[in-house]
C-alpha atoms as a PDB file:
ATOM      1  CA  UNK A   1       0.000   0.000   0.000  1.00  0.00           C
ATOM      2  CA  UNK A   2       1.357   3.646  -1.176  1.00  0.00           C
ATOM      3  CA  UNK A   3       1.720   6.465   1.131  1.00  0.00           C
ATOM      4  CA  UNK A   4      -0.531   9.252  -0.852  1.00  0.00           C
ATOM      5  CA  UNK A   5       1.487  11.608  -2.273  1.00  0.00           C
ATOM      6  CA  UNK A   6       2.251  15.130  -0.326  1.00  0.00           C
ATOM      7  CA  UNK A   7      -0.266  18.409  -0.900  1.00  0.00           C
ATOM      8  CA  UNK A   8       1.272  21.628  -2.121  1.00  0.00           C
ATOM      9  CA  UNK A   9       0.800  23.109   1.424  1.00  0.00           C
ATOM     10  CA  UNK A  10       2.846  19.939   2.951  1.00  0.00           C
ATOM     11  CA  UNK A  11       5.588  20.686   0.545  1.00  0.00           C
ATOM     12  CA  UNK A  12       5.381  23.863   2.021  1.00  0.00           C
ATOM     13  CA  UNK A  13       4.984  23.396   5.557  1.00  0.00           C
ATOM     14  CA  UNK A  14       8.667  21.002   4.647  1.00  0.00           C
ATOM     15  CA  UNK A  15      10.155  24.051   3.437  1.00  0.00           C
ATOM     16  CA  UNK A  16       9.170  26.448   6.002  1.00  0.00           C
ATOM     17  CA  UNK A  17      10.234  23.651   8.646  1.00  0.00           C
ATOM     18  CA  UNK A  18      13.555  23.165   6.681  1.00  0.00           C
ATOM     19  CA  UNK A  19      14.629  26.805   6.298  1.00  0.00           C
ATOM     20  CA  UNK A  20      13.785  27.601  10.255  1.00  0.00           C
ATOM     21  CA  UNK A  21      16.845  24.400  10.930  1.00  0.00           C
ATOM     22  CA  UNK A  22      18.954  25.577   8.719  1.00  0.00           C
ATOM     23  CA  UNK A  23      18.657  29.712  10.239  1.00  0.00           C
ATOM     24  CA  UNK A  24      19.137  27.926  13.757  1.00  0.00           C
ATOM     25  CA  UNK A  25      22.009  25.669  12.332  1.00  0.00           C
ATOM     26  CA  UNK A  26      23.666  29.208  11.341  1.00  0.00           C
ATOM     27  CA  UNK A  27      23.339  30.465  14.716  1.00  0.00           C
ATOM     28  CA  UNK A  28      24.644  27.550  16.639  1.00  0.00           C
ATOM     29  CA  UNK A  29      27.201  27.666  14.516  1.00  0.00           C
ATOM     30  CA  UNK A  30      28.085  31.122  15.133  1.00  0.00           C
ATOM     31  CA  UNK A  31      27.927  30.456  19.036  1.00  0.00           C
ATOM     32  CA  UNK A  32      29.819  27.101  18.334  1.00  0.00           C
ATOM     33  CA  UNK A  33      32.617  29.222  17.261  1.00  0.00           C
ATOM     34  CA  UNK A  34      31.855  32.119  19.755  1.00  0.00           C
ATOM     35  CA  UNK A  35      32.737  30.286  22.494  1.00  0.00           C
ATOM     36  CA  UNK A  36      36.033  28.067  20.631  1.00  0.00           C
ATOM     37  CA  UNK A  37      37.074  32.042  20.136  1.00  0.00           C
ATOM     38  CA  UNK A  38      36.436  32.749  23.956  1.00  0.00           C
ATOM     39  CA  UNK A  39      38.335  29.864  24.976  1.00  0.00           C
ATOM     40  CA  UNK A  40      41.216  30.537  22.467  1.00  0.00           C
ATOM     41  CA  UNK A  41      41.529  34.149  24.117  1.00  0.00           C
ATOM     42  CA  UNK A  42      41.421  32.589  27.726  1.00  0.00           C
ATOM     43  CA  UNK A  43      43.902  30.587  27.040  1.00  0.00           C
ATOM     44  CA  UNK A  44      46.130  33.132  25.474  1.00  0.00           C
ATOM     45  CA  UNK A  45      45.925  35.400  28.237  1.00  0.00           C
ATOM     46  CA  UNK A  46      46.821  33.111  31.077  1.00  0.00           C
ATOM     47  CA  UNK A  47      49.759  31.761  28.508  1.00  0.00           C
ATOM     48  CA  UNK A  48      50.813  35.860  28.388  1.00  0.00           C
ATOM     49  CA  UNK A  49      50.400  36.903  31.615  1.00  0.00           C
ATOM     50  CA  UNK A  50      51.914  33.842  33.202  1.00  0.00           C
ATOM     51  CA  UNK A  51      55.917  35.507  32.727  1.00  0.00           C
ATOM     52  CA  UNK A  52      54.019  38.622  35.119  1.00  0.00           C
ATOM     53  CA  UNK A  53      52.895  36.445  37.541  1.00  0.00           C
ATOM     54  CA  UNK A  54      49.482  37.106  37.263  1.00  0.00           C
ATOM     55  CA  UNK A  55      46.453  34.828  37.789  1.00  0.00           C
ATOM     56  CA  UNK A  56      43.007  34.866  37.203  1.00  0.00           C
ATOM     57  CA  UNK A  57      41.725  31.578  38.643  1.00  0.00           C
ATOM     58  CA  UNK A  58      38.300  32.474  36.764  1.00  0.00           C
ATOM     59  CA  UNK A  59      39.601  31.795  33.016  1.00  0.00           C
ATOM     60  CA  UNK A  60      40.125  28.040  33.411  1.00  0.00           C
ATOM     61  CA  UNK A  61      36.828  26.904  34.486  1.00  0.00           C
ATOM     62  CA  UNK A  62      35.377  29.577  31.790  1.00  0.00           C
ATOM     63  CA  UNK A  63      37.659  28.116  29.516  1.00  0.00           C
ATOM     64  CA  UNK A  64      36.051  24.188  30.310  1.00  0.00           C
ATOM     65  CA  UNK A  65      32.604  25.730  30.808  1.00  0.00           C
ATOM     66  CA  UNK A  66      33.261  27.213  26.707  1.00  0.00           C
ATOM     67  CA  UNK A  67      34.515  24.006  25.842  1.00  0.00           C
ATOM     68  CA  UNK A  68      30.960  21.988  26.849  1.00  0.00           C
ATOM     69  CA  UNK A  69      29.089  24.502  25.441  1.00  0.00           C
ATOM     70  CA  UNK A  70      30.770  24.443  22.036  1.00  0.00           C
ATOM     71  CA  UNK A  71      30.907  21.015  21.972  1.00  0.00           C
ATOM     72  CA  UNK A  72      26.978  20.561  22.630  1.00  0.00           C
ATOM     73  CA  UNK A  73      26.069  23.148  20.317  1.00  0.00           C
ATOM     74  CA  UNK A  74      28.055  22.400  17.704  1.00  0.00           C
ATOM     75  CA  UNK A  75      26.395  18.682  18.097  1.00  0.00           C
ATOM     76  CA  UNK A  76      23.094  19.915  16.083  1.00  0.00           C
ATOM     77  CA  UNK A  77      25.758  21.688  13.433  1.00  0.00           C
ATOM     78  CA  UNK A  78      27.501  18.347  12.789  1.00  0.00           C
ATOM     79  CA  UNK A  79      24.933  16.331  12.707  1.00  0.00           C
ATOM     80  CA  UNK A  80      22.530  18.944  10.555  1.00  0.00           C
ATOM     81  CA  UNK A  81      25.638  19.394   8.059  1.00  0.00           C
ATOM     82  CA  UNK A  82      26.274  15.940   7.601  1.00  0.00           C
ATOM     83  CA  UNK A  83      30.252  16.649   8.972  1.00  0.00           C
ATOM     84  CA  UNK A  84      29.483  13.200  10.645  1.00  0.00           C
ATOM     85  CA  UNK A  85      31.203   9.867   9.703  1.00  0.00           C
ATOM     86  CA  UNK A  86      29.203   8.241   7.500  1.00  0.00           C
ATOM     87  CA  UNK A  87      30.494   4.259   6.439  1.00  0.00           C
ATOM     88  CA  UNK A  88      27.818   3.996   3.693  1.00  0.00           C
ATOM     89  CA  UNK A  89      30.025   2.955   0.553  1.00  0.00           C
ATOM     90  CA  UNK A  90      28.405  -0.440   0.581  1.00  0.00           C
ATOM     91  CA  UNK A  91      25.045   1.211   0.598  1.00  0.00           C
ATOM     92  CA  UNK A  92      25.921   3.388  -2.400  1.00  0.00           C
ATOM     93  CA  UNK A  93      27.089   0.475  -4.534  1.00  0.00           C
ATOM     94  CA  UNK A  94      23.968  -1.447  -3.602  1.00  0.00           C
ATOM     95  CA  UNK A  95      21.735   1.017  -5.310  1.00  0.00           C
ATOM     96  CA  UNK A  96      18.452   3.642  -4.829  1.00  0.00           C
ATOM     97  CA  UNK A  97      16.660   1.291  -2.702  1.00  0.00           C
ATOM     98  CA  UNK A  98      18.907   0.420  -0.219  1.00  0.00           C
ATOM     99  CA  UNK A  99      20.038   4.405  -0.144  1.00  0.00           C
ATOM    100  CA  UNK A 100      16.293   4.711   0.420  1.00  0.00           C
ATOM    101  CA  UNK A 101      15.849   1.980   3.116  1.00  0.00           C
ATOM    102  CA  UNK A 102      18.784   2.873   5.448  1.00  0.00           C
ATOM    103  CA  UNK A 103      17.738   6.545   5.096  1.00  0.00           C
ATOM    104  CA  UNK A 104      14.529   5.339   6.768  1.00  0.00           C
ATOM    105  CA  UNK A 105      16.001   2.911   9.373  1.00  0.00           C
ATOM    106  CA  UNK A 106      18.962   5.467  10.471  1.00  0.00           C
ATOM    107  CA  UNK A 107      16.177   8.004  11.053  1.00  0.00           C
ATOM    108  CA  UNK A 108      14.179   5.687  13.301  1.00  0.00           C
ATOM    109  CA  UNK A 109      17.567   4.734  14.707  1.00  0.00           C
ATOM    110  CA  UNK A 110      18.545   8.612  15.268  1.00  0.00           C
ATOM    111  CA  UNK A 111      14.559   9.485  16.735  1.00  0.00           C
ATOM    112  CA  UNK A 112      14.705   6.494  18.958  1.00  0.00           C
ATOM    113  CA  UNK A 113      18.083   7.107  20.880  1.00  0.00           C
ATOM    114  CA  UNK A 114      17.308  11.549  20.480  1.00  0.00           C
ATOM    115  CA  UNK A 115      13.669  10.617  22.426  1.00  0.00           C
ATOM    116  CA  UNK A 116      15.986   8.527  25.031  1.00  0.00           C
ATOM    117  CA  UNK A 117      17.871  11.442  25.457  1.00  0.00           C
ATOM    118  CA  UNK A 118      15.547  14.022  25.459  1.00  0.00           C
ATOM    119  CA  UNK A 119      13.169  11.574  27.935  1.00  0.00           C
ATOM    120  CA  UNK A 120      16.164  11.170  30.398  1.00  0.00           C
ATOM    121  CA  UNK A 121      16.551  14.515  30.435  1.00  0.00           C
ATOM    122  CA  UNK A 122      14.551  16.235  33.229  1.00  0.00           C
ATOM    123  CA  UNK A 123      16.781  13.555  35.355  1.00  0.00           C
ATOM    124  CA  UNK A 124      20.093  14.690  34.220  1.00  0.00           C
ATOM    125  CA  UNK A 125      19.258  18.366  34.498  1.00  0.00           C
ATOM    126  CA  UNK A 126      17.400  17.458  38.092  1.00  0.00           C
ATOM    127  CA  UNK A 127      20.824  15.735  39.316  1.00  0.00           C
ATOM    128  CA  UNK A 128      23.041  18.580  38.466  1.00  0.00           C
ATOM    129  CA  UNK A 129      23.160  20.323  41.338  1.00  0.00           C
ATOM    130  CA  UNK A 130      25.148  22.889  43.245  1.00  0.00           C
ATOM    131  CA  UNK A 131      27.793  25.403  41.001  1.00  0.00           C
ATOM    132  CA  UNK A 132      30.832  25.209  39.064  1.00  0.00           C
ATOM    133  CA  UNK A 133      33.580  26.156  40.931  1.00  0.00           C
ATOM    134  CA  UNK A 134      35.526  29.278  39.298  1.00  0.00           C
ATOM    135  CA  UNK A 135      32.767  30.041  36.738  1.00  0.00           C
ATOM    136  CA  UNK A 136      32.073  33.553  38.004  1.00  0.00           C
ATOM    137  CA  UNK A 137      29.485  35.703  36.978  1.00  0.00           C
ATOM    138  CA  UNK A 138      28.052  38.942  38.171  1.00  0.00           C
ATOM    139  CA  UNK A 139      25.187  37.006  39.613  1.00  0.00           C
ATOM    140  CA  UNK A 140      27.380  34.382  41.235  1.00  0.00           C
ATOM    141  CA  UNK A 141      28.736  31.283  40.202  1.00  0.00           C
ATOM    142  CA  UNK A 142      26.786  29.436  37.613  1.00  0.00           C
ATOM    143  CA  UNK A 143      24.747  26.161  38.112  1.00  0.00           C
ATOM    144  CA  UNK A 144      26.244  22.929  36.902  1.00  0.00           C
ATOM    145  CA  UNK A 145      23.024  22.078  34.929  1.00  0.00           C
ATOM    146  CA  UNK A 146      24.016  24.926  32.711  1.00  0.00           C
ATOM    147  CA  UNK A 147      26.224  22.679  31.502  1.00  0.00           C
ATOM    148  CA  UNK A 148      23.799  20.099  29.793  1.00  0.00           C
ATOM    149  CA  UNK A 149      21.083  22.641  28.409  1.00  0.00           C
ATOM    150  CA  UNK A 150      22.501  23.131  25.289  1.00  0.00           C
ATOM    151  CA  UNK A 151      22.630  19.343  24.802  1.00  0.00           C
ATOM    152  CA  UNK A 152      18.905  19.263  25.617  1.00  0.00           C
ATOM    153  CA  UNK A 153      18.387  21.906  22.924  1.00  0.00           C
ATOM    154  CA  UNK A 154      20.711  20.064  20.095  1.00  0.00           C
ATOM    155  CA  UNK A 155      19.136  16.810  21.029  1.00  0.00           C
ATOM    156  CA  UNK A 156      15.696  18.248  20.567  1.00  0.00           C
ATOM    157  CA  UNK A 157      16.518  20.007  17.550  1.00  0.00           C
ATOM    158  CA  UNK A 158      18.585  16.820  16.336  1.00  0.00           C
ATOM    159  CA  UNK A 159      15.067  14.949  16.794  1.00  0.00           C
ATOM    160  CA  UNK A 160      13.066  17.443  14.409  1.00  0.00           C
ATOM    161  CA  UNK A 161      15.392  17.661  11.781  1.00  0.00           C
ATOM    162  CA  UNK A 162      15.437  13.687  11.696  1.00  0.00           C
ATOM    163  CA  UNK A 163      11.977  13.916  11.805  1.00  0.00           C
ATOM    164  CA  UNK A 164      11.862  16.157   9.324  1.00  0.00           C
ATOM    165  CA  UNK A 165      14.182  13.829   6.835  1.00  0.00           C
ATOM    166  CA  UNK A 166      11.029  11.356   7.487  1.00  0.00           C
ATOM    167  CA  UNK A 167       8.996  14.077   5.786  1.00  0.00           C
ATOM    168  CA  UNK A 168      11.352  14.573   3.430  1.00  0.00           C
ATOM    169  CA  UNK A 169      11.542  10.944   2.138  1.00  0.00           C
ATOM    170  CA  UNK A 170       7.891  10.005   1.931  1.00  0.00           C
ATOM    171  CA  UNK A 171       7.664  13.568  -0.139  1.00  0.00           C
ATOM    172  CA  UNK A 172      10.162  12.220  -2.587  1.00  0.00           C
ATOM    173  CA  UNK A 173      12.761  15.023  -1.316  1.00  0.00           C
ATOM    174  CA  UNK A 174      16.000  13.399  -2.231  1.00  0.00           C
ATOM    175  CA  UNK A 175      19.061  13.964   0.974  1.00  0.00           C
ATOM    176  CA  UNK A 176      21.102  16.706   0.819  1.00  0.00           C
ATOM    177  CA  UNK A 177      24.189  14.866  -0.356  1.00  0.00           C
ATOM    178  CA  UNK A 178      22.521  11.817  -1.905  1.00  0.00           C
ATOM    179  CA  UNK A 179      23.027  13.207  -5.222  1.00  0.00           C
ATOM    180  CA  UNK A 180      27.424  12.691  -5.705  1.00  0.00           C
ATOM    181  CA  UNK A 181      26.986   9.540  -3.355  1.00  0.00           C
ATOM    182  CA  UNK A 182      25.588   7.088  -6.079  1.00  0.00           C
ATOM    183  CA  UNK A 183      28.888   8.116  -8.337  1.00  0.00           C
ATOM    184  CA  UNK A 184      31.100   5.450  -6.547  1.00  0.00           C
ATOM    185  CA  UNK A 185      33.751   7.301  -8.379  1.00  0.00           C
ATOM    186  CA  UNK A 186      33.192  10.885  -7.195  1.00  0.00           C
END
């Protein structure tokens, strides 16, 4: 039995869905690299202020704080870009179909461990208590859950975008880069 084919205003609602990822994927990975630069500069002015003997015990944990931040946010970036590892070349040689097929069953895949995730989240944020010693703000230190909320955004962003690669494949909507990998030689 055929899925029925996608309306005009499904098409749409895919685009409009598609295009609102792709701004956010721009702006995480703008903050991605916001905070690799603010780590960078940490680091270089401990590295030239250490021959003066000064200290800031601050730019360390900022420094690791960055670091988590970056590397959460820039999860949804990776992953939206396709900068993953992907193994597929036995895939490709095997044809459309099987392109097809383990688009559908890596999606499923990706949905069912992002809804772990994203379920077992309220408990990972709930057990992060207490601050991070050294990360000093004008309000105090900051909260050690701070650490893991932009993995509950990526992962829930991570989750629509897979979702929206379901869409995308019972609409016919080919994947982003599925169009060199059938060219075994390219």
């Amino acid at each position: 039995m055929a899925l029925p084919a996608p309306s005009t205003r499904t098409l749409r609602t895919i685009d409009a869905i598609d295009g609102a990822l792709e701004r956010i994927a721009r702006a995480f990975l703008v903050l991605a690299n916001a905070c690799l630069a603010l780590m960078l500069f940490g680091t270089a002015v401990t590295i030239v202020l250490r021959p003066f003997e000064l200290s800031y015990y601050w730019i360390w944990p900022w420094t690791m704080q960055f670091f988590v931040w970056m590397s959460f946010v820039g999860f949804f970036v990776v992953y939206r870009y396709g900068k993953d590892i992907a193994v597929d070349f036995v895939v490709i040689r095997m044809g459309e179909r099987a392109l097809g097929a383990t688009r559908i069953f890596v999606d499923l895949v990706v949905l069912t461990v992002m809804g772990a995730m994203l379920a077992q989240m309220p408990t990972i944020l709930e057990s992060q208590v207490g601050v991070i010693d050294g990360v000093v703000t004008p309000w105090g230190e900051l909260e050690r859950y701070t650490l893991s909320i932009p993995l509950a955004v990526s992962c829930l962003l991570i989750f629509l975008n897979t979702a929206l690669d379901l869409a995308k494949a019972w609409a016919g909507i080919a994947e982003p880069v599925a169009s060199h990998r059938l060219d075994p030689d390219a």
